[in-house]
C-alpha atoms as a PDB file:
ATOM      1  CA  UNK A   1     -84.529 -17.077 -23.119  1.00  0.00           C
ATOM      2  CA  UNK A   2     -85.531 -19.747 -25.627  1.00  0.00           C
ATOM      3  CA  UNK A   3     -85.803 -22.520 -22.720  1.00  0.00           C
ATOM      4  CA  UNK A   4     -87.999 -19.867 -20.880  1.00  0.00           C
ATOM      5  CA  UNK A   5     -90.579 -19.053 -24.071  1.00  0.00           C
ATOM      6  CA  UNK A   6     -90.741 -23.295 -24.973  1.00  0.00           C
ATOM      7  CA  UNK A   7     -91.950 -23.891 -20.982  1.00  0.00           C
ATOM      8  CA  UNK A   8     -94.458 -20.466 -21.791  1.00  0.00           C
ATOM      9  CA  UNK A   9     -95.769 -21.490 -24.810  1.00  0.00           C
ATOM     10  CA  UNK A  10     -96.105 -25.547 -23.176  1.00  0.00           C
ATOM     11  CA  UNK A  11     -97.997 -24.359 -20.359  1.00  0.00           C
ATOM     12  CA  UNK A  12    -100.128 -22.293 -22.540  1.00  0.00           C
ATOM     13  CA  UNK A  13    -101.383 -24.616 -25.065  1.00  0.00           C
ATOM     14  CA  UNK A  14    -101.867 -27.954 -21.816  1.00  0.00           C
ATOM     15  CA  UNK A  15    -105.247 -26.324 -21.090  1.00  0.00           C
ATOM     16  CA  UNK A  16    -106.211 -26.391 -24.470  1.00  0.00           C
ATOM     17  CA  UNK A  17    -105.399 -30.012 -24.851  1.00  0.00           C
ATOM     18  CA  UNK A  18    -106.949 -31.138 -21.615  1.00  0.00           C
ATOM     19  CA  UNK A  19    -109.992 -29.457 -22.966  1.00  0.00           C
ATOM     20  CA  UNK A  20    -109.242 -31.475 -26.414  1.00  0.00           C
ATOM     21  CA  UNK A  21    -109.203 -34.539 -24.396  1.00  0.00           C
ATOM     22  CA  UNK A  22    -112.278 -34.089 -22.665  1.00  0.00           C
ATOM     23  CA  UNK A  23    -114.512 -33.302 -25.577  1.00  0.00           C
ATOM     24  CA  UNK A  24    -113.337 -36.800 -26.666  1.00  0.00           C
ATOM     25  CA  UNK A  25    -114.694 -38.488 -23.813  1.00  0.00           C
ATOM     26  CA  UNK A  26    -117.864 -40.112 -24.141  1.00  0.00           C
ATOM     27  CA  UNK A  27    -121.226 -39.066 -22.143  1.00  0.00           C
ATOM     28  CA  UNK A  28    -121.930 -41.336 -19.231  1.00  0.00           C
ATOM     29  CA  UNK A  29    -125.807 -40.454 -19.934  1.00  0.00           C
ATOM     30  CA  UNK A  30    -127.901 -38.914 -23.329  1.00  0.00           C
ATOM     31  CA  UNK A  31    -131.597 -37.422 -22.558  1.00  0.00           C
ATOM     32  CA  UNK A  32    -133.643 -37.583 -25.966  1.00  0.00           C
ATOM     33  CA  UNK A  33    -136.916 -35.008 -25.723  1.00  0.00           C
ATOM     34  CA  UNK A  34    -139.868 -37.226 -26.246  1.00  0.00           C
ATOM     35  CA  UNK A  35    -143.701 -36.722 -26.595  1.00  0.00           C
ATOM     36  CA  UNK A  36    -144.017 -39.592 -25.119  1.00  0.00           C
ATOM     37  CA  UNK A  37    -141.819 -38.942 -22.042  1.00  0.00           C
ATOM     38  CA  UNK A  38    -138.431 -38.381 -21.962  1.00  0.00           C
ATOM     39  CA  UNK A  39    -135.812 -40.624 -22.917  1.00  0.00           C
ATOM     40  CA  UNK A  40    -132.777 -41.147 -20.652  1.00  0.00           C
ATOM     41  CA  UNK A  41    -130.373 -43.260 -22.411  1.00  0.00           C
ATOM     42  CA  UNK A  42    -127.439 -44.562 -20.194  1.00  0.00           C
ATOM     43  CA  UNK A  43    -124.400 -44.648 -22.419  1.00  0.00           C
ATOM     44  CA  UNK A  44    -121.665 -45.826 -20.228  1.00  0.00           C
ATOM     45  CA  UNK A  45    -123.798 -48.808 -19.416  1.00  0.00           C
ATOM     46  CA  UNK A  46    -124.318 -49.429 -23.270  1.00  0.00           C
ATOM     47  CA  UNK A  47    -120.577 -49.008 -24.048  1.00  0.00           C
ATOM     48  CA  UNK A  48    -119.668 -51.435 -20.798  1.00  0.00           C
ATOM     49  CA  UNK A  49    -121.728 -54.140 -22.090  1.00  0.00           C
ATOM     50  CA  UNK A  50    -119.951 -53.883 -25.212  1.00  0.00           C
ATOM     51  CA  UNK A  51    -116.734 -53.926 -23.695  1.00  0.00           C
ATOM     52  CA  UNK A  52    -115.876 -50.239 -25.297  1.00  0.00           C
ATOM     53  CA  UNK A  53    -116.874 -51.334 -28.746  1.00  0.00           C
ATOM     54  CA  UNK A  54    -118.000 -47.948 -30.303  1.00  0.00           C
ATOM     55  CA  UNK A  55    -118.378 -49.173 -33.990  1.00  0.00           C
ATOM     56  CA  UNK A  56    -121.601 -51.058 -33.435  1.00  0.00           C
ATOM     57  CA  UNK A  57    -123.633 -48.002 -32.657  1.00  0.00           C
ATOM     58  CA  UNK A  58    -121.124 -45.181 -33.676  1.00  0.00           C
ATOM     59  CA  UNK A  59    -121.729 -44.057 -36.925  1.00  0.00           C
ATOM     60  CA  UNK A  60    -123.640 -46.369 -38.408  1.00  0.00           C
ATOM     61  CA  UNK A  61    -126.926 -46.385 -35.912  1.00  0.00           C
ATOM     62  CA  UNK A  62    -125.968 -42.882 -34.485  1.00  0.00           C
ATOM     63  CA  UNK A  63    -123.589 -39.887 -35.217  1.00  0.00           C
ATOM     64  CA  UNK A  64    -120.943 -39.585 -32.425  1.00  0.00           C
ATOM     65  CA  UNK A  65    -121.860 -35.972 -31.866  1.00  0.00           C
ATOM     66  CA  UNK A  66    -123.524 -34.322 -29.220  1.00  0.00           C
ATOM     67  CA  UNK A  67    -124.622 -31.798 -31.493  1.00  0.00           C
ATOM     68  CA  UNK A  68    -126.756 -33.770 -33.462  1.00  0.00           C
ATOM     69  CA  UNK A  69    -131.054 -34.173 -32.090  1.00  0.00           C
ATOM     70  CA  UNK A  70    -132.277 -38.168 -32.647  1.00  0.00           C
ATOM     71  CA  UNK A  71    -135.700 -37.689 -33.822  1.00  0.00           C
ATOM     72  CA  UNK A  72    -136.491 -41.681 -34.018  1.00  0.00           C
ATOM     73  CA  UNK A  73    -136.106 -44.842 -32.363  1.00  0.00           C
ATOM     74  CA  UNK A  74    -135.280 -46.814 -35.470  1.00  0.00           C
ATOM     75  CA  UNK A  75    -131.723 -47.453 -34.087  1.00  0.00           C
ATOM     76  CA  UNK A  76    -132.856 -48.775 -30.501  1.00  0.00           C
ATOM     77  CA  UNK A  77    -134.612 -51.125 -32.519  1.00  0.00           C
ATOM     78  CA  UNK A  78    -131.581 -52.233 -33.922  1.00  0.00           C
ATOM     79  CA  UNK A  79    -131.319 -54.594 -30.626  1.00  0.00           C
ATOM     80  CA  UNK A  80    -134.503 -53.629 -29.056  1.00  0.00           C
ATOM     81  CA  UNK A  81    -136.922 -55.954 -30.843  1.00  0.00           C
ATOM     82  CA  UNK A  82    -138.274 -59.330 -30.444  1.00  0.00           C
ATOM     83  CA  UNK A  83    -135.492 -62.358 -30.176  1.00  0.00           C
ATOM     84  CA  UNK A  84    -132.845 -58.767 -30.377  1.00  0.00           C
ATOM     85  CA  UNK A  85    -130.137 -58.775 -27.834  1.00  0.00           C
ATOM     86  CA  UNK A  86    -132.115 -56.919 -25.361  1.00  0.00           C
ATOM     87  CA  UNK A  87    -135.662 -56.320 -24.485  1.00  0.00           C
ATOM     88  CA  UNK A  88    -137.857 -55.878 -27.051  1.00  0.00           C
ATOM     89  CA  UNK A  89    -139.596 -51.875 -27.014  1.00  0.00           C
ATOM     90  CA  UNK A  90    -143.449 -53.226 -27.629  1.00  0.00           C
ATOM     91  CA  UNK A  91    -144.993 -53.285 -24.520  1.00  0.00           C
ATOM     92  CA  UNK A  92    -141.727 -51.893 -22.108  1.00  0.00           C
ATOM     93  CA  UNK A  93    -142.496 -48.008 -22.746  1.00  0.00           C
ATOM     94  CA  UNK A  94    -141.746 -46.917 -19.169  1.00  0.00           C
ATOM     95  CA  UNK A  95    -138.250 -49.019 -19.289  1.00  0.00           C
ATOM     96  CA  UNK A  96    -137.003 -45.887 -21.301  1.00  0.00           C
ATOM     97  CA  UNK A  97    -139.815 -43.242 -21.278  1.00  0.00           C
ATOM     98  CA  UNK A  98    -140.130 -41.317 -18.257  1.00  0.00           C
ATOM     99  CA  UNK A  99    -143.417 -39.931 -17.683  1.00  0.00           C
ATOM    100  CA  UNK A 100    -143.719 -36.466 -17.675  1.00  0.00           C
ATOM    101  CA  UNK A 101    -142.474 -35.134 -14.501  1.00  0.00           C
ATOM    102  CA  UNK A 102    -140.545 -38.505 -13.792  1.00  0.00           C
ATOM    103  CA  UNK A 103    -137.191 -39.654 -13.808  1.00  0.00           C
ATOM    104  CA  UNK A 104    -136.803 -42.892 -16.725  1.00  0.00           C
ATOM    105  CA  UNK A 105    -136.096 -45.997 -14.999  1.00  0.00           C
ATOM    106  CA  UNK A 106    -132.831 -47.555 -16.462  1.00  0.00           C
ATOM    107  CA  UNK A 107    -133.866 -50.815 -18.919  1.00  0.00           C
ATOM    108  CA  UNK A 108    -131.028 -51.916 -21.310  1.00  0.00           C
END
């Protein structure tokens, strides 16, 4: 009876924990509401290009929660600026905002 209640109680709780799991997994892509056009941002290219590396972003630029709404730029500009590690955001608007209606074209 005991064996029979541990495999009930197992097979219970290893939805739960695949639904644990998944919450931990990162979002391949992030829309941010903008007046000036949407903002797609692609996360799994971001975390690709640095090799996984979560702590240069995560949680000193941004929170790691989907729950929270980023209201500024200031952290794209963190390597989004002139002589930054990518392209710098004066003058490349439409690399990240889409235009109203429009899909964003992927810059990174």
């Amino acid at each position: 009876m005991r064996f029979v209640m541990a495999i009930l109680i197992t097979f219970s709780l290893a939805p739960r924990a695949a639904v644990a799991a998944e919450d931990k997994r990162p979002p391949l892509k992030l829309v941010f509401p903008s007046k000036a056009g949407d903002v797609t941002f692609d996360h799994a290219a971001h975390s690709k290009r640095e090799k996984g590396g979560c702590t240069k972003c995560h949680d000193k630029l941004w929170p790691q929660s989907s729950k929270v709404a980023i209201t500024s730029s200031d952290g794209c500009r963190t390597c989004h600026h002139a002589k930054g590690q990518s392209f710098d955001m004066k003058g490349n608007c439409a690399k990240c905002h889409a235009a109203k209606g429009a899909t964003a074209r992927r810059g990174s």
